[in-house]
PDB file of N, CA and C in Angstrom:
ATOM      1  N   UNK A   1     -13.247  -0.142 -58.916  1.00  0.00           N
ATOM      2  CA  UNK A   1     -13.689  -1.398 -59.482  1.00  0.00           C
ATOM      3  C   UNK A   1     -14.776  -1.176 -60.534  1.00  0.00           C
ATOM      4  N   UNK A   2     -15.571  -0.285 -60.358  1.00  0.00           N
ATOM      5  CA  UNK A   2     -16.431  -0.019 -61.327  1.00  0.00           C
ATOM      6  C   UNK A   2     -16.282   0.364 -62.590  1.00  0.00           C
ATOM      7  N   UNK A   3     -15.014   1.302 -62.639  1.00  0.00           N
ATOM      8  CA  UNK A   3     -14.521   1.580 -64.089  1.00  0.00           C
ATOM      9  C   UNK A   3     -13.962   0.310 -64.654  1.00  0.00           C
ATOM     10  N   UNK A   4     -13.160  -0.604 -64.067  1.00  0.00           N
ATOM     11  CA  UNK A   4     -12.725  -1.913 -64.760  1.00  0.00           C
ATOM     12  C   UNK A   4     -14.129  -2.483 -65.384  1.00  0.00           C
ATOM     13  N   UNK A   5     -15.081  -2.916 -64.287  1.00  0.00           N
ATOM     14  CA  UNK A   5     -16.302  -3.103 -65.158  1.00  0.00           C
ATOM     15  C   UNK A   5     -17.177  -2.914 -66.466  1.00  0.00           C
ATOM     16  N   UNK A   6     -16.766  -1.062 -66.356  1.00  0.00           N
ATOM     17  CA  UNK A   6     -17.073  -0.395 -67.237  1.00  0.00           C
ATOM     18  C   UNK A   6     -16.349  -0.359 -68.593  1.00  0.00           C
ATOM     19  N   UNK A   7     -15.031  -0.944 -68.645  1.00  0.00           N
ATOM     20  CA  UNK A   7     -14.223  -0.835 -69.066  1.00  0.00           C
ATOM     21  C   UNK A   7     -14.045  -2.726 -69.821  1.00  0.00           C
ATOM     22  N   UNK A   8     -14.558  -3.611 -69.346  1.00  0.00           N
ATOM     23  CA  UNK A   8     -14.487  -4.770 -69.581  1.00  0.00           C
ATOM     24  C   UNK A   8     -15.653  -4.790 -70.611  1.00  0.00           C
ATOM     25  N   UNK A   9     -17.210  -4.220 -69.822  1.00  0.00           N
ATOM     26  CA  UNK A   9     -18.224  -4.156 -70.517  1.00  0.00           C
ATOM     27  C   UNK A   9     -17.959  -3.739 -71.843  1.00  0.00           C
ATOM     28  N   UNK A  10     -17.311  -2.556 -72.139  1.00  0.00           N
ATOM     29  CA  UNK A  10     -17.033  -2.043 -73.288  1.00  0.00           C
ATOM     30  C   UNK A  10     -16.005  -2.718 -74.291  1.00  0.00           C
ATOM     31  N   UNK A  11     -14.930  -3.054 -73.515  1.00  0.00           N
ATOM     32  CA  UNK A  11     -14.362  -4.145 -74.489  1.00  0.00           C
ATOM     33  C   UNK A  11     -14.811  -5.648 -74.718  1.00  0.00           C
ATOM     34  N   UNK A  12     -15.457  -5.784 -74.164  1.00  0.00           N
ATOM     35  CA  UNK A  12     -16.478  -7.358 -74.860  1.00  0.00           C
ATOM     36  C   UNK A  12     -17.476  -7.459 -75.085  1.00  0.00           C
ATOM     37  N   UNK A  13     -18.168  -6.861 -74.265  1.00  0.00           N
ATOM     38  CA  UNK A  13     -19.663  -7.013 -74.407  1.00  0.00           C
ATOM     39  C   UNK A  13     -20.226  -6.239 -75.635  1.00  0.00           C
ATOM     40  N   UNK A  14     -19.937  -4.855 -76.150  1.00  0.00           N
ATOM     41  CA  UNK A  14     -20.184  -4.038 -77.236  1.00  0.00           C
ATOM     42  C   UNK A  14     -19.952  -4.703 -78.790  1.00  0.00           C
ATOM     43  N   UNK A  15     -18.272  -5.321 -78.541  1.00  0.00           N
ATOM     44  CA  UNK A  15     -18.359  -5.923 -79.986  1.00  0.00           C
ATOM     45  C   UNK A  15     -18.959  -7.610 -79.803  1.00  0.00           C
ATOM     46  N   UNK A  16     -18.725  -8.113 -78.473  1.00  0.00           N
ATOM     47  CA  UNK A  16     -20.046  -9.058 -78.977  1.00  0.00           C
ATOM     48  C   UNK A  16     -21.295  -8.678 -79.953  1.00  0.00           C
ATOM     49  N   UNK A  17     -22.041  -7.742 -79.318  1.00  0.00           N
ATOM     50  CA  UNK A  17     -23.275  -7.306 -79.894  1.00  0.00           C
ATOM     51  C   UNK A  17     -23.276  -7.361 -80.972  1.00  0.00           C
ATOM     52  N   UNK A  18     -22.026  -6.186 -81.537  1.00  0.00           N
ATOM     53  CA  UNK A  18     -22.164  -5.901 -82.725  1.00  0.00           C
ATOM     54  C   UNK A  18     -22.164  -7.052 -83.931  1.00  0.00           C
ATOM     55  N   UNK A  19     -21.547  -8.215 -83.351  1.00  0.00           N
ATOM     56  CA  UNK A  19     -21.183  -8.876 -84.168  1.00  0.00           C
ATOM     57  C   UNK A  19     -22.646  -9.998 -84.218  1.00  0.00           C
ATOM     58  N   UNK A  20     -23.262 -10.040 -83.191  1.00  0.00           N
ATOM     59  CA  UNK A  20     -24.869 -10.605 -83.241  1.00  0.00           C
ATOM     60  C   UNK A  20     -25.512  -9.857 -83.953  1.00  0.00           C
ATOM     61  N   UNK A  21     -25.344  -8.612 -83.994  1.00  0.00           N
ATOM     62  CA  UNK A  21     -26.338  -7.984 -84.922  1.00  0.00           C
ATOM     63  C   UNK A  21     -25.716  -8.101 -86.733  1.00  0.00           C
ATOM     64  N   UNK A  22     -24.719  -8.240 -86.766  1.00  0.00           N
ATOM     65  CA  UNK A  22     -24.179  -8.804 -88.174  1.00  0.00           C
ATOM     66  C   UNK A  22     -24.431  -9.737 -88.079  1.00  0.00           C
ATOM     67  N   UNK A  23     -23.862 -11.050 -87.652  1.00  0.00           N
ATOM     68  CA  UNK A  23     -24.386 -12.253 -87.995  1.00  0.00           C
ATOM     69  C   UNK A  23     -25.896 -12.387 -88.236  1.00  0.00           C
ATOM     70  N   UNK A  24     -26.854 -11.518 -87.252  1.00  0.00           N
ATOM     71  CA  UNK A  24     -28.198 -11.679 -87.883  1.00  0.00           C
ATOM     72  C   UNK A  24     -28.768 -11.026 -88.606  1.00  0.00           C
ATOM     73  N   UNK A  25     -28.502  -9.954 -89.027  1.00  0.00           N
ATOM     74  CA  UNK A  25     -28.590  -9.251 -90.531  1.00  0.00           C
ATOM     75  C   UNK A  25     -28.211 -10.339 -91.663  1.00  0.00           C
ATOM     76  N   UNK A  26     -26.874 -10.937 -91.558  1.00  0.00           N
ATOM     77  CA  UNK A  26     -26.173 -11.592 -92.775  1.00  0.00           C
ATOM     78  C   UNK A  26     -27.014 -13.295 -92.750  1.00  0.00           C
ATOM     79  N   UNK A  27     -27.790 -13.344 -92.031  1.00  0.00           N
ATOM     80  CA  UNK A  27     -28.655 -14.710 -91.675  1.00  0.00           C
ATOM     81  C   UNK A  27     -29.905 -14.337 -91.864  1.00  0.00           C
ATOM     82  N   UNK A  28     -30.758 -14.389 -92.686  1.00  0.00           N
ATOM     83  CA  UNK A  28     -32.003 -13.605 -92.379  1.00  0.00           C
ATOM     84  C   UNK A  28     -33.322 -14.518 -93.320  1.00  0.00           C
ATOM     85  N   UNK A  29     -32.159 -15.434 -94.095  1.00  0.00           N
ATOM     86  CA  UNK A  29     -32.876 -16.097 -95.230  1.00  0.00           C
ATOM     87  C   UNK A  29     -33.501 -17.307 -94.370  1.00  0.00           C
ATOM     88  N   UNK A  30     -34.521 -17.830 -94.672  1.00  0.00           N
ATOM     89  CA  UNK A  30     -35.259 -19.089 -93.940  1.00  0.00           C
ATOM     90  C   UNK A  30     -35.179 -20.409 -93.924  1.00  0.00           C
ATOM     91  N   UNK A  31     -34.592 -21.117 -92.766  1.00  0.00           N
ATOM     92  CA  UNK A  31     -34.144 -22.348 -93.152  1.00  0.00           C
ATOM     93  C   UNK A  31     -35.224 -23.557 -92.288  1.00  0.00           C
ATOM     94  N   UNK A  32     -35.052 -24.604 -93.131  1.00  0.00           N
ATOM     95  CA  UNK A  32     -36.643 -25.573 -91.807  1.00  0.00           C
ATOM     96  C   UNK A  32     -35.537 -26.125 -91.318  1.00  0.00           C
ATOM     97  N   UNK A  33     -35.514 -26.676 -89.823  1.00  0.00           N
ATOM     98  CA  UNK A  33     -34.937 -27.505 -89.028  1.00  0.00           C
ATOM     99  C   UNK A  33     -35.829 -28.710 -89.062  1.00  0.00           C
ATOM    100  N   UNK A  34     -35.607 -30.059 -89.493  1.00  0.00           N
ATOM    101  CA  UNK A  34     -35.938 -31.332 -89.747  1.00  0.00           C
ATOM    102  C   UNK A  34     -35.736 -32.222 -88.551  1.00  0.00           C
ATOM    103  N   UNK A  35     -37.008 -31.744 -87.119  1.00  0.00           N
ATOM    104  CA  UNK A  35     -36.800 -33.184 -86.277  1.00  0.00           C
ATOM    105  C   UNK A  35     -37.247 -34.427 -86.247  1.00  0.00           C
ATOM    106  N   UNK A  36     -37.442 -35.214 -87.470  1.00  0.00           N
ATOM    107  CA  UNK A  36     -37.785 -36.188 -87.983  1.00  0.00           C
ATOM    108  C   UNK A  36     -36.527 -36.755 -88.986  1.00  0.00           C
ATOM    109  N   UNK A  37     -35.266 -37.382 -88.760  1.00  0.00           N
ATOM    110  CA  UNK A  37     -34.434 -37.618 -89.810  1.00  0.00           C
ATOM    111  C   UNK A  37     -34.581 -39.111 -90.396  1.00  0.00           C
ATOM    112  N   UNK A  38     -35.593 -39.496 -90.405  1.00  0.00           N
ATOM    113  CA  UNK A  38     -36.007 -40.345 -91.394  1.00  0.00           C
ATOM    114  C   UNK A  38     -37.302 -40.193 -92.592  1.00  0.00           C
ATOM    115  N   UNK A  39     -37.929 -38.614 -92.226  1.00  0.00           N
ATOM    116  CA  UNK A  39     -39.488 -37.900 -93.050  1.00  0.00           C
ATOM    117  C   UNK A  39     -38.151 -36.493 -92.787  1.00  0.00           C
ATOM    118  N   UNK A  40     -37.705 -36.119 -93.822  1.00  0.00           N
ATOM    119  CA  UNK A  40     -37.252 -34.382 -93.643  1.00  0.00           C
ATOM    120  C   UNK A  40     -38.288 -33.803 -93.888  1.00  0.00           C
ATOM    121  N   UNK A  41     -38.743 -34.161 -94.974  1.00  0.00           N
ATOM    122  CA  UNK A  41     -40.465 -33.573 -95.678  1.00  0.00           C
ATOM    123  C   UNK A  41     -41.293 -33.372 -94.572  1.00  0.00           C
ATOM    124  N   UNK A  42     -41.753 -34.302 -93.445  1.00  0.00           N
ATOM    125  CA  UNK A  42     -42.809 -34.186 -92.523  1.00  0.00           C
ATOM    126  C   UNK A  42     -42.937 -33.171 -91.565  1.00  0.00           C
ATOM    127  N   UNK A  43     -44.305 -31.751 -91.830  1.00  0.00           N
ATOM    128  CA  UNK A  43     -44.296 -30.527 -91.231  1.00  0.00           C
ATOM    129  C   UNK A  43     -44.671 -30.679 -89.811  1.00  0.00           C
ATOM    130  N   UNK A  44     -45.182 -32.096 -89.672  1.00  0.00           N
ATOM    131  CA  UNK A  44     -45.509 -32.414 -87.869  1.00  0.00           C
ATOM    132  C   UNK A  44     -44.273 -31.933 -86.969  1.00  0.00           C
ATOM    133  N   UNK A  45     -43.466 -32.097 -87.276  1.00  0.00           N
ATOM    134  CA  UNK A  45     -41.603 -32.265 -86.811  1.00  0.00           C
ATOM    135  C   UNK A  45     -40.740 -31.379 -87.278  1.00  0.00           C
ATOM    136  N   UNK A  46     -41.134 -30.554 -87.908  1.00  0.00           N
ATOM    137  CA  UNK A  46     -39.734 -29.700 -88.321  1.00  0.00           C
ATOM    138  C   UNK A  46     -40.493 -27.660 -88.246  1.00  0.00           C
ATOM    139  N   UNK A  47     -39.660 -27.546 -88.324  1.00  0.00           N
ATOM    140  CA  UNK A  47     -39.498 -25.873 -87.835  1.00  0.00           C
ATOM    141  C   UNK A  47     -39.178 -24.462 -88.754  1.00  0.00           C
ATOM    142  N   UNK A  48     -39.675 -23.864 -89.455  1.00  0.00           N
ATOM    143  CA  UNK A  48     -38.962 -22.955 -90.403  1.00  0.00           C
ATOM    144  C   UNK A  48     -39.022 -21.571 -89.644  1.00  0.00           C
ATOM    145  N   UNK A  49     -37.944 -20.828 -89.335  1.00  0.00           N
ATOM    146  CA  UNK A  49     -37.403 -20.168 -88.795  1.00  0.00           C
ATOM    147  C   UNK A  49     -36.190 -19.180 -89.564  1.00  0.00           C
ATOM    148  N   UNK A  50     -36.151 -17.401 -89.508  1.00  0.00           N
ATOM    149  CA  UNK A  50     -34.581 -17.527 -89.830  1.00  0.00           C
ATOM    150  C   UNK A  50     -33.608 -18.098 -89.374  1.00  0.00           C
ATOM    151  N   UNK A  51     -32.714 -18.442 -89.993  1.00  0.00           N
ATOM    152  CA  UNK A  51     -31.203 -18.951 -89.741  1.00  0.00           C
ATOM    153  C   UNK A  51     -30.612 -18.204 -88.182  1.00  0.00           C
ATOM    154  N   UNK A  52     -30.625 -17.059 -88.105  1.00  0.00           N
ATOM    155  CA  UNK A  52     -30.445 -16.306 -86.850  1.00  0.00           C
ATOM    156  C   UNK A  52     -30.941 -16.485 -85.659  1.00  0.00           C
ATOM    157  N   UNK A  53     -32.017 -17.176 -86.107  1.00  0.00           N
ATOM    158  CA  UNK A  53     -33.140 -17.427 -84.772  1.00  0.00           C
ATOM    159  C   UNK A  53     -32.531 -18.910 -84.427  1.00  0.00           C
ATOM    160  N   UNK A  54     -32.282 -19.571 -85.160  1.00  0.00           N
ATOM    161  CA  UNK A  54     -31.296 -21.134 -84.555  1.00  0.00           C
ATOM    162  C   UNK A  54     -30.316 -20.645 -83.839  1.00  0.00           C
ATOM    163  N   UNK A  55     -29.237 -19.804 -84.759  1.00  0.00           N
ATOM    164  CA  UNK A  55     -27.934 -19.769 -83.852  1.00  0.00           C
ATOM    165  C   UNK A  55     -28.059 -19.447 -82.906  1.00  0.00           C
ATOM    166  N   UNK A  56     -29.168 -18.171 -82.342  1.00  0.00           N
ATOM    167  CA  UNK A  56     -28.785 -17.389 -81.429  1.00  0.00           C
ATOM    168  C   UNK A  56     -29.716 -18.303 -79.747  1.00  0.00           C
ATOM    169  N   UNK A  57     -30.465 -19.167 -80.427  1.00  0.00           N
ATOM    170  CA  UNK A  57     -31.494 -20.196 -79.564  1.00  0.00           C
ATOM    171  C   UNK A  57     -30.703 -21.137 -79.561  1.00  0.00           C
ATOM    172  N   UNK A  58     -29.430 -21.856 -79.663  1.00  0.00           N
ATOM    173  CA  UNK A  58     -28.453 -22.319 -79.681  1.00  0.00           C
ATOM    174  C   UNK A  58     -27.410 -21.665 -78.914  1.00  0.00           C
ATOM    175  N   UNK A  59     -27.246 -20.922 -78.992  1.00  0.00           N
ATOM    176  CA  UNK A  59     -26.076 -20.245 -78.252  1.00  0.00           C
ATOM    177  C   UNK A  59     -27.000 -19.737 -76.722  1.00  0.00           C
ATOM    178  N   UNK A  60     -27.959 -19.542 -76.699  1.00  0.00           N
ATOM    179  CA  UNK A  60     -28.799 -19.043 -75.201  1.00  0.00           C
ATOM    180  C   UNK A  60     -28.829 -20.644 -74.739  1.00  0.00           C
ATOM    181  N   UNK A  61     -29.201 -21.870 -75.904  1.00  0.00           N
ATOM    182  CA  UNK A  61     -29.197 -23.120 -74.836  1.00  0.00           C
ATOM    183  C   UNK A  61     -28.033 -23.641 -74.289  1.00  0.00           C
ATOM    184  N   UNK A  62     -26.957 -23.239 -75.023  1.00  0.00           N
ATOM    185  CA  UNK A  62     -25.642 -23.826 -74.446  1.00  0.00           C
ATOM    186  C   UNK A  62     -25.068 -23.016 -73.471  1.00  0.00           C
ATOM    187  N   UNK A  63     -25.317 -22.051 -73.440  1.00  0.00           N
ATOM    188  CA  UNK A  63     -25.224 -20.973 -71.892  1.00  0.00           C
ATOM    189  C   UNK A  63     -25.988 -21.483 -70.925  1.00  0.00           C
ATOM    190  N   UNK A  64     -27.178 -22.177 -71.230  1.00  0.00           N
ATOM    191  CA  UNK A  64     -28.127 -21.951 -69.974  1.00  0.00           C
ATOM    192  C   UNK A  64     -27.451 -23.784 -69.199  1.00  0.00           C
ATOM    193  N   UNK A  65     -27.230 -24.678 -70.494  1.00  0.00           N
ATOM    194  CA  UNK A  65     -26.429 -26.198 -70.080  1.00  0.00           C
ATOM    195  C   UNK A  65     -25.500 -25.719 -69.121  1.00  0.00           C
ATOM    196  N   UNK A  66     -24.118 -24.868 -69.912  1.00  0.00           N
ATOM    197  CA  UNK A  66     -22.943 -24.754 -69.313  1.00  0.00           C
ATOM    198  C   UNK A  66     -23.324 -24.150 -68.007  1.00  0.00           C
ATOM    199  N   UNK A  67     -24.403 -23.552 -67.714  1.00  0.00           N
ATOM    200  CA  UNK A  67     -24.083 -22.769 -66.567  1.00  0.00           C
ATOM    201  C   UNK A  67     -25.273 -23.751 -65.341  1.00  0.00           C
ATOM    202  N   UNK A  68     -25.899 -24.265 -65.864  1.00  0.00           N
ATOM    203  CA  UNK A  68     -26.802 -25.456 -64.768  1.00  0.00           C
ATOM    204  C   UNK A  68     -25.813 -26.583 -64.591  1.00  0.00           C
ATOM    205  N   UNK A  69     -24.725 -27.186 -65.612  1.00  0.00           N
ATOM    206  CA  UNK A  69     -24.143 -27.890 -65.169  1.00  0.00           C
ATOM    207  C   UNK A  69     -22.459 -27.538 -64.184  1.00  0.00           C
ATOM    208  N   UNK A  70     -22.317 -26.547 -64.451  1.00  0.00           N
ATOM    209  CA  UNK A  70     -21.276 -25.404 -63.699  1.00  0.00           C
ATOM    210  C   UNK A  70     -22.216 -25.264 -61.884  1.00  0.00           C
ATOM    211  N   UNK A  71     -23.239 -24.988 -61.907  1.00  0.00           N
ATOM    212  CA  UNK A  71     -24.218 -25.269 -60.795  1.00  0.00           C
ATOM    213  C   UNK A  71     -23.682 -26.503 -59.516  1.00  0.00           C
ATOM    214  N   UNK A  72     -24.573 -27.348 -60.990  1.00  0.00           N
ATOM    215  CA  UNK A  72     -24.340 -28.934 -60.532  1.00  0.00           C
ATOM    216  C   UNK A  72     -23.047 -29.432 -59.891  1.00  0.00           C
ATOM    217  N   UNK A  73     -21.872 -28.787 -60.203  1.00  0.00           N
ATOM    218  CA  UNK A  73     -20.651 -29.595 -59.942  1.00  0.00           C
ATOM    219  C   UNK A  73     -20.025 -28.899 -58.748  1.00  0.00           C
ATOM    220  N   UNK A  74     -20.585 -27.781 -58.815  1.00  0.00           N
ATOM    221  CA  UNK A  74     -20.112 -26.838 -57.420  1.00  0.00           C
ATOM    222  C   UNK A  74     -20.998 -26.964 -56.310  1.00  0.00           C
ATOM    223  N   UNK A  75     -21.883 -27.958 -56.571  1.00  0.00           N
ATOM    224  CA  UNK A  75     -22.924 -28.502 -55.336  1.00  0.00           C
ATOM    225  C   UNK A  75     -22.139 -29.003 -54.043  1.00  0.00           C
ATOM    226  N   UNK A  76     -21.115 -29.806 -53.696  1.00  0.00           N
ATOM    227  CA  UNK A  76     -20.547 -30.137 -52.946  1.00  0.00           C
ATOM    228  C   UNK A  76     -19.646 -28.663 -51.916  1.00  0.00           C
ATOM    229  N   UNK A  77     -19.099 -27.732 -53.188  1.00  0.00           N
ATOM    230  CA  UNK A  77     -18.398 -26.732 -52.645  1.00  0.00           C
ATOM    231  C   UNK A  77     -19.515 -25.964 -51.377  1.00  0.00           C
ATOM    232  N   UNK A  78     -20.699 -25.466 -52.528  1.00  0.00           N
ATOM    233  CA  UNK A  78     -21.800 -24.932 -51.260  1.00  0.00           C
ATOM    234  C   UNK A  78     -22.009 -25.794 -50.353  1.00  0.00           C
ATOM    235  N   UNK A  79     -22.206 -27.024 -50.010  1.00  0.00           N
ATOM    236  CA  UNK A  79     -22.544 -27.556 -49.131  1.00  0.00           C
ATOM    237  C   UNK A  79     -21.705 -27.563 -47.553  1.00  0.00           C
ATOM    238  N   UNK A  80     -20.455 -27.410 -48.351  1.00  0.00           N
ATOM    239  CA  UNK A  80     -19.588 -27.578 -47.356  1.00  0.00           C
ATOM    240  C   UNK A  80     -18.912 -26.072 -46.960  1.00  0.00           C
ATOM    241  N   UNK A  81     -19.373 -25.472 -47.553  1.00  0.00           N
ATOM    242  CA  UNK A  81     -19.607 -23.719 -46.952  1.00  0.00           C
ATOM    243  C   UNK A  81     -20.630 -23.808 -45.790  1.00  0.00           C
ATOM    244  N   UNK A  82     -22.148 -24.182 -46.601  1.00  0.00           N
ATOM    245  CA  UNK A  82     -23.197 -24.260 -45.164  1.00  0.00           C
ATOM    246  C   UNK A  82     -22.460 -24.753 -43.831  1.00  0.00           C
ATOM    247  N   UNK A  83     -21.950 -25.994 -44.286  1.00  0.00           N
ATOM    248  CA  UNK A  83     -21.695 -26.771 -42.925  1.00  0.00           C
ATOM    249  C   UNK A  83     -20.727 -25.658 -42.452  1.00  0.00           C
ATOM    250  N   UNK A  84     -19.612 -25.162 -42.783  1.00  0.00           N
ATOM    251  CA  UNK A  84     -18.699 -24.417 -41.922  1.00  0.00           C
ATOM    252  C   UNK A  84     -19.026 -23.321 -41.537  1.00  0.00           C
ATOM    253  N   UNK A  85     -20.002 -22.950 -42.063  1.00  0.00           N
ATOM    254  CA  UNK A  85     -21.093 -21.536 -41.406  1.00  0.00           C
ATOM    255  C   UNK A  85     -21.802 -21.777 -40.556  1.00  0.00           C
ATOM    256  N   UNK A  86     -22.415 -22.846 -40.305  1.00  0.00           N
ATOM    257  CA  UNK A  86     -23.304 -23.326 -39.218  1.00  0.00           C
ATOM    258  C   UNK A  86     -21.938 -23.311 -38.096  1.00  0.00           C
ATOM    259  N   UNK A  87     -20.852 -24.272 -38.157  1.00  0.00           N
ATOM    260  CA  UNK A  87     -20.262 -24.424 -37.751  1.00  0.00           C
ATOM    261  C   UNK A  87     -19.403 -22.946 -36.978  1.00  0.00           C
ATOM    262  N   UNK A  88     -19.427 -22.081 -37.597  1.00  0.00           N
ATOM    263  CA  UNK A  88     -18.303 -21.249 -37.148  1.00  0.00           C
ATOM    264  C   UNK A  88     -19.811 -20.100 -36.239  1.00  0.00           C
ATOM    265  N   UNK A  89     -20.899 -20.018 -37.049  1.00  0.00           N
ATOM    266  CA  UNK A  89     -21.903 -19.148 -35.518  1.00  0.00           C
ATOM    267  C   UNK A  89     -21.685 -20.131 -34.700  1.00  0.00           C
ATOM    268  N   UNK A  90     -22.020 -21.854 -34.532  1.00  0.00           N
ATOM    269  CA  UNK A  90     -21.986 -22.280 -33.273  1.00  0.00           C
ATOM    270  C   UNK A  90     -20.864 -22.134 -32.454  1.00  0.00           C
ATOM    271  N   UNK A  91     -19.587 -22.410 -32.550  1.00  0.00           N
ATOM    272  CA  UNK A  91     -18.480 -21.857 -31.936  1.00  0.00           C
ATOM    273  C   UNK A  91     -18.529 -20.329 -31.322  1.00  0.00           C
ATOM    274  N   UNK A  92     -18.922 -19.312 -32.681  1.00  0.00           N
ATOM    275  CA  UNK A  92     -19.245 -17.643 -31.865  1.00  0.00           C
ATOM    276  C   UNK A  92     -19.852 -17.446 -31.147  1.00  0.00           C
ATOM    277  N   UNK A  93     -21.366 -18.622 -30.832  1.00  0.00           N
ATOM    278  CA  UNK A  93     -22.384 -18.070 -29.756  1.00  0.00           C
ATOM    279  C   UNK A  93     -22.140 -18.713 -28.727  1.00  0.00           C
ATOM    280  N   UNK A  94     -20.560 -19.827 -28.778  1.00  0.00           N
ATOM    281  CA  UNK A  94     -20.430 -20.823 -27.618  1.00  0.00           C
ATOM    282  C   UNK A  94     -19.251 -19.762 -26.481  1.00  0.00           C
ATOM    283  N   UNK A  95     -18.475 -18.560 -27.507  1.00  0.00           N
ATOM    284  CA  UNK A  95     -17.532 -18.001 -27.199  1.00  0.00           C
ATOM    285  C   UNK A  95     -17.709 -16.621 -26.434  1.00  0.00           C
ATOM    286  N   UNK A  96     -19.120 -16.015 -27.029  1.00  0.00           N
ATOM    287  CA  UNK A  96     -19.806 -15.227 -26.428  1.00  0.00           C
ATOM    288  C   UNK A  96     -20.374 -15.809 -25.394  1.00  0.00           C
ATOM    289  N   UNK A  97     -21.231 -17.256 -25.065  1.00  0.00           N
ATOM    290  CA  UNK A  97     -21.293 -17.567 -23.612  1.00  0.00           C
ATOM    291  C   UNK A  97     -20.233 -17.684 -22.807  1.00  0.00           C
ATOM    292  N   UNK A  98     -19.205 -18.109 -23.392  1.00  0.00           N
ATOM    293  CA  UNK A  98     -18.392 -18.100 -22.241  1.00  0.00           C
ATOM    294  C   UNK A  98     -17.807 -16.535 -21.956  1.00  0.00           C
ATOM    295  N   UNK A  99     -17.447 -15.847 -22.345  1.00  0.00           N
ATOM    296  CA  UNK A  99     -17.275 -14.407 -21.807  1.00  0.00           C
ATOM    297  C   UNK A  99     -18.462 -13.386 -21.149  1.00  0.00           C
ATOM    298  N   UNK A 100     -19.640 -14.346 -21.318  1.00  0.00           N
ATOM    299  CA  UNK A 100     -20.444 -13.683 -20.613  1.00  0.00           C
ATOM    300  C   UNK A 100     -20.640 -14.103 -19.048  1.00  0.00           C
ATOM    301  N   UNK A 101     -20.041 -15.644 -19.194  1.00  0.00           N
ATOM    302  CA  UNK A 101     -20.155 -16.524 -17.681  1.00  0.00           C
ATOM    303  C   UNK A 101     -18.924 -16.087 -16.542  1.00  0.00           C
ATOM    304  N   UNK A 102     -17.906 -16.200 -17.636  1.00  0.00           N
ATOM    305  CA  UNK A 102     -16.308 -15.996 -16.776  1.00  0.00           C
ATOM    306  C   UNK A 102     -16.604 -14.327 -15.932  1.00  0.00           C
ATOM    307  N   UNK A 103     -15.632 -13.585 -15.007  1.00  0.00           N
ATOM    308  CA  UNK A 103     -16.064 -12.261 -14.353  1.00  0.00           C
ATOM    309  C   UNK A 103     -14.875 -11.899 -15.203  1.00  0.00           C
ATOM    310  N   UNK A 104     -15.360 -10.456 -15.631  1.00  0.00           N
ATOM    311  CA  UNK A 104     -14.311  -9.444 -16.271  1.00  0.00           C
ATOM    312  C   UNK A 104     -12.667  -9.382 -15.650  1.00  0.00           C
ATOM    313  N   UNK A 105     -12.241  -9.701 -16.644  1.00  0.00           N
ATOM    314  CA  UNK A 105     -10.882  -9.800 -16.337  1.00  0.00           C
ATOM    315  C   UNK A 105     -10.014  -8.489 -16.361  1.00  0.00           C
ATOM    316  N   UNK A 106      -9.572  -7.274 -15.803  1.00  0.00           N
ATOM    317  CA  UNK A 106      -8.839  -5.970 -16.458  1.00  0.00           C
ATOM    318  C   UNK A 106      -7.215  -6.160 -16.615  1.00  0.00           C
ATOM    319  N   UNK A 107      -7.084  -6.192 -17.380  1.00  0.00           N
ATOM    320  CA  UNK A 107      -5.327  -6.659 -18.074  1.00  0.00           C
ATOM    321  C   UNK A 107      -4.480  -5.209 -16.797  1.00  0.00           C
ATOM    322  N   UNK A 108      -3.382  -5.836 -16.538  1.00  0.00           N
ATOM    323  CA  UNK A 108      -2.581  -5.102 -15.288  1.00  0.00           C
ATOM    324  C   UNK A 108      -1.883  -4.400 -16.226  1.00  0.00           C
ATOM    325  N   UNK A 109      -1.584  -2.964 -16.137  1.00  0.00           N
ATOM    326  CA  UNK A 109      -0.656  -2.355 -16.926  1.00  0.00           C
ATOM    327  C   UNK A 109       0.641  -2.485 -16.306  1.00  0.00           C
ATOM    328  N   UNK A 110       1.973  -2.056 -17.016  1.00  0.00           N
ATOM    329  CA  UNK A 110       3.091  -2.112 -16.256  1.00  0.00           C
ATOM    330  C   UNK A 110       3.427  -1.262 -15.532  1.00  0.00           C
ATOM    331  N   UNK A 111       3.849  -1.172 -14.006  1.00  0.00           N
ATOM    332  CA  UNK A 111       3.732  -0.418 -13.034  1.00  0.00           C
ATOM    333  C   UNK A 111       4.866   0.903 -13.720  1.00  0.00           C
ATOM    334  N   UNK A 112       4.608   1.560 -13.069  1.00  0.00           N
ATOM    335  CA  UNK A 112       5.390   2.875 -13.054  1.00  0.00           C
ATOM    336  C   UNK A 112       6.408   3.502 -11.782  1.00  0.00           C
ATOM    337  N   UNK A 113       7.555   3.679 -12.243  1.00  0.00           N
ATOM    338  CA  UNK A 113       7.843   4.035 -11.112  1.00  0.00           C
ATOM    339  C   UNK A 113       7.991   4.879  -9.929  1.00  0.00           C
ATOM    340  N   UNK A 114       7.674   5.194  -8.621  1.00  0.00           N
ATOM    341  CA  UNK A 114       7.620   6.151  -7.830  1.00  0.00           C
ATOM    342  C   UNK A 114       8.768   6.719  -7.771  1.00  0.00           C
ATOM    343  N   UNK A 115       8.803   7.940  -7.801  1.00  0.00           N
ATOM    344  CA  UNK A 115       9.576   8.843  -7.185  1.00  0.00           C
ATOM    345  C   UNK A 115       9.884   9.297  -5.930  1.00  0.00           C
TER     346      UNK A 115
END
């Protein structure tokens, strides 16, 4: 399993990179982000940054959404894991009392015959 890993890593994850590190080489010139869209002019509200530094603070916020709201929706799934985990030790420690209460039972083998 580890070589698939190793092997996945290398086919995606490497030319991801590479291609972040081009896109932010080829982005490098300075752009203001305007959070005021009625004053673009007004420096209270807006941001000058390279171009690279948006996309890539853009692309880390929409990972961090997709994956808190990926969280959020699988809330019910965990929950109802807990419950059947609680559920399945209480049954094991109810099953272990009872084999500890009942007297040892030794299973009869099938007789053999005398000669």
């Amino acid at each position: 399993m580890t070589k698939l890993k190793k092997i996945l890593t290398l086919v995606i994850l490497v030319p991801l990179g590479v291609l972040l590190i081009v896109l932010s080489v080829a982005n490098r010139q300075s752009v203001t982000l305007a959070l005021n869209p009625f004053r673009p002019d007004d420096s209270v509200l807006s941001l000058t940054a390279p171009f690279f530094l948006f996309l890539l603070l853009s692309l880390i916020l929409g990972m961090l959404i997709g994956s808190v709201g990926t969280w959020w929706t699988q809330g019910r799934y965990r929950r109802q894991a807990r419950i059947e985990a609680r559920e399945a030790i209480k049954w094991h420690t109810e099953a272990d009392r009872q084999k500890a209460q009942s007297p040892a039972v030794v299973p009869a083998g099938p007789a053999l015959p005398r000669n």
